[in-house]
Protein backbone atom coordinates (compact mmCIF):
# COMPACT_ATOMS: atom_id res chain seq x y z
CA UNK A 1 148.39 122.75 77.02
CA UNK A 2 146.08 120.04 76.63
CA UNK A 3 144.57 120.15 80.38
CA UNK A 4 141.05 118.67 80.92
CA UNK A 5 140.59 117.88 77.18
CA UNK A 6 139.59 114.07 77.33
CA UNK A 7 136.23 113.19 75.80
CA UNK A 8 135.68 112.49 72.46
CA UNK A 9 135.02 114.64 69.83
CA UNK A 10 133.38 112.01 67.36
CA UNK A 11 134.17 113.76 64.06
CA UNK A 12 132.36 116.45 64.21
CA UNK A 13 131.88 120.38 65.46
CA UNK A 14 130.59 121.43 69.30
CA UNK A 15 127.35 122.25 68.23
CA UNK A 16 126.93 119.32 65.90
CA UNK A 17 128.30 116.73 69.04
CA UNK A 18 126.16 118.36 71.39
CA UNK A 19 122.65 118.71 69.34
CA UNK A 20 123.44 114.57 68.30
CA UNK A 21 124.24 113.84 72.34
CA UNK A 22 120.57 115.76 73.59
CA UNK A 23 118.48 113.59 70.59
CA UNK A 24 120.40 110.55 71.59
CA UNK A 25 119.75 111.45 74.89
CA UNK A 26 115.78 112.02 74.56
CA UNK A 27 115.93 108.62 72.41
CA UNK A 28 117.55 106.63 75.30
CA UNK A 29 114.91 108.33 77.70
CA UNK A 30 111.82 107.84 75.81
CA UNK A 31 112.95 104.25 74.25
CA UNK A 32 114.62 102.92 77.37
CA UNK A 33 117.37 101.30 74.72
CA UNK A 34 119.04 102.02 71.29
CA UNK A 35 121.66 101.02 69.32
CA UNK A 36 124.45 102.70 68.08
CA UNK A 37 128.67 102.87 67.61
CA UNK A 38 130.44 101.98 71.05
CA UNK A 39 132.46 105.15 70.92
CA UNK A 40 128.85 106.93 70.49
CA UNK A 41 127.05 104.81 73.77
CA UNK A 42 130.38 105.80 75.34
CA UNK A 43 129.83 109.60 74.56
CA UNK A 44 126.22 109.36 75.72
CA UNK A 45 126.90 107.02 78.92
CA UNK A 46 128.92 110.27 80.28
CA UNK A 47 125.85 113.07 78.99
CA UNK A 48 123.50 111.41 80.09
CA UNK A 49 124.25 109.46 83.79
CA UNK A 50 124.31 113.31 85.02
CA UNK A 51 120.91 114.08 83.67
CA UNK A 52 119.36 110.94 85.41
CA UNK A 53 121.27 111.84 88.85
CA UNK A 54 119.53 115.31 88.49
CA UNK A 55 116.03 114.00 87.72
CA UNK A 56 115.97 112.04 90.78
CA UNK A 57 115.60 115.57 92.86
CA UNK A 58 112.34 116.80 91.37
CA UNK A 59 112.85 120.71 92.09
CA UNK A 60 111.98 123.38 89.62
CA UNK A 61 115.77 123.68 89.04
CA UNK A 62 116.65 120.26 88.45
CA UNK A 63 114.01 120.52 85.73
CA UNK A 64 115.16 123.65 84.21
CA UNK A 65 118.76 122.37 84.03
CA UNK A 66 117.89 118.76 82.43
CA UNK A 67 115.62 121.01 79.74
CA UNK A 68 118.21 123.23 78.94
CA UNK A 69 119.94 120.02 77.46
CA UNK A 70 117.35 118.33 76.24
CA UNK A 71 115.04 120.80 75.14
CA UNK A 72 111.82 118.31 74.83
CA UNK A 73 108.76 119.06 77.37
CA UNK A 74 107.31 114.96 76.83
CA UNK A 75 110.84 113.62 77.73
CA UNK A 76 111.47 116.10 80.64
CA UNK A 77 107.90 114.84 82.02
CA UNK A 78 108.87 110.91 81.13
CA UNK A 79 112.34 111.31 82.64
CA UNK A 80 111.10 113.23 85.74
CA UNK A 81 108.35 111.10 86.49
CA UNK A 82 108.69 107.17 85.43
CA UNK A 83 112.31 106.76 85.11
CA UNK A 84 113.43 109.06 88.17
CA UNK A 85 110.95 106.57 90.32
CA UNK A 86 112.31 103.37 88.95
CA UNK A 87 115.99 104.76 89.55
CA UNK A 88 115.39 106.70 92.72
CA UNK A 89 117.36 104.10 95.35
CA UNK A 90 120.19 103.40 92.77
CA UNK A 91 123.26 105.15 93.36
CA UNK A 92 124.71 105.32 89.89
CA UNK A 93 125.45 103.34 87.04
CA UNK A 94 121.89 103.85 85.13
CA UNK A 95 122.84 102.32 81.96
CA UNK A 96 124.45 99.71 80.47
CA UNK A 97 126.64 99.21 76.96
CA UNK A 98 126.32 95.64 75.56
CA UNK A 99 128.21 95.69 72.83
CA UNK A 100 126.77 93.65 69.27
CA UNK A 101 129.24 93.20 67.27
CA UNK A 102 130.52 94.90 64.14
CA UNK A 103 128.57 96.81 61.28
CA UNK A 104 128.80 95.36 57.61
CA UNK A 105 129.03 98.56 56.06
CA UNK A 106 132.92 99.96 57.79
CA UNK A 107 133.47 97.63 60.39
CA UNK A 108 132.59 99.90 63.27
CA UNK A 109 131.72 98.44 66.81
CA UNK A 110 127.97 97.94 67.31
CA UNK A 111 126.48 98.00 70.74
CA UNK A 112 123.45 98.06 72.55
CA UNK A 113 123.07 101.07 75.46
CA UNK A 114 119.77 100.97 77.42
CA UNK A 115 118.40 101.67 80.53
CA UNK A 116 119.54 99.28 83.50
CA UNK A 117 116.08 99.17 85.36
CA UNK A 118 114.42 98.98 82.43
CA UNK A 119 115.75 95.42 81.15
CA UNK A 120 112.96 92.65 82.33
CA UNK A 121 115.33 89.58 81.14
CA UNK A 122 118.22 90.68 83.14
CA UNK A 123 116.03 91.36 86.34
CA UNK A 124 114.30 88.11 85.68
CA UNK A 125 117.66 86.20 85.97
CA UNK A 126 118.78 88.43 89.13
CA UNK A 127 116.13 87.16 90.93
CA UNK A 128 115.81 83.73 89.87
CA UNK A 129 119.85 84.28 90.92
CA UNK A 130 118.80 85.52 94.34
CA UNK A 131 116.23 82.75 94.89
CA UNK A 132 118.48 79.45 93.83
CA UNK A 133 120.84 81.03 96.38
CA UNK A 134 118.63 80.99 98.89
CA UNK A 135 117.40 77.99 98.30
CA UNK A 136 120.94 76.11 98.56
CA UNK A 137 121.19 77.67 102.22
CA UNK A 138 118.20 76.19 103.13
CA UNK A 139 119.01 72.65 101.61
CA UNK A 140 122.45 72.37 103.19
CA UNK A 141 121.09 73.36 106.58
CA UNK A 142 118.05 70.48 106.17
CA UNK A 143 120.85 68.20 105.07
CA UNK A 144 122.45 68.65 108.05
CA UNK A 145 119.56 68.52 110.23
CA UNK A 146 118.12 65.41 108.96
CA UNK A 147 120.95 62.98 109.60
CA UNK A 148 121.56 64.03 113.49
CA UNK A 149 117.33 63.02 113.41
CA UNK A 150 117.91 59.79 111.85
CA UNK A 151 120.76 58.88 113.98
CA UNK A 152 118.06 59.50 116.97
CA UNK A 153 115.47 57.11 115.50
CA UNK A 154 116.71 53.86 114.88
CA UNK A 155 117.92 54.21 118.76
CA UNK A 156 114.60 54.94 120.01
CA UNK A 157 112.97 51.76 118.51
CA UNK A 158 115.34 49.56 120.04
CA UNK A 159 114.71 51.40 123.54
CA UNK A 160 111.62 50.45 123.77
């Protein structure tokens, strides 16, 4: 029976997959973005979301756990201290696949997987976003105040 045997194997043996998963991991931590395959992001997207859920409860466990996978001190300390902080009030979804295009060489899906907290253009634009918004609230609510005051000043002129 094939029960609970979804996630890809990417061509290779366990120990292979899951040695390639913690240095992709530690790259993604310690680089904030990398590029690689889609069906590669995708493999790391599910290794690695748990890791960053874990860091943000800095406990001598939570360490020990995330460094039995990734078995790097400078990445434990990175992960544990900057990127648990930036991601602390986020409730998942820590990274994001944007995919490229295809590679020259066999044609295989390109993408981008980073870091969502960690991408200034895209929290640039969110905010920029969040102020035009605003912005448009305010103007149709001035638009609406203005005419009932003109309507009240050309009769005051001729009252007096």
């Amino acid at each position: 029976m094939r029960h609970n045997k979804k996630f890809n194997h990417l061509g290779r043996q366990t120990a292979h997959r899951k040695a390639m998963l913690a240095n992709m991991a530690s790259s993604l931590i310690q680089h904030k973005r990398i590029a690689t395959t889609l069906a590669k992001a995708k493999a790391l997207q599910v290794y690695v979301e748990p890791l960053l859920t874990k860091a943000k409860n800095d406990t001598t466990h939570s360490r020990r756990t995330v460094f039995s996978l990734l078995q790097k001190k400078e990445i434990i300390t990175e992960l544990f201290s900057d990127v648990a902080a930036k991601i602390a009030n986020r409730p998942g979804g820590y990274t994001r696949i944007l995919r490229t295009g295809f590679r020259l060489g066999d044609n295989a899906e390109m993408c981008i997987i980073e870091l969502v907290d960690y991408n200034e253009n895209m929290l640039k634009e969110k905010a920029a976003k969040k102020a035009v918004r605003t912005r448009r609230s305010a103007a149709k609510k001035e638009d609406v105040a203005a005419p009932t005051e003109a309507a009240k000043e050309p009769t005051t002129p001729a009252a007096e």
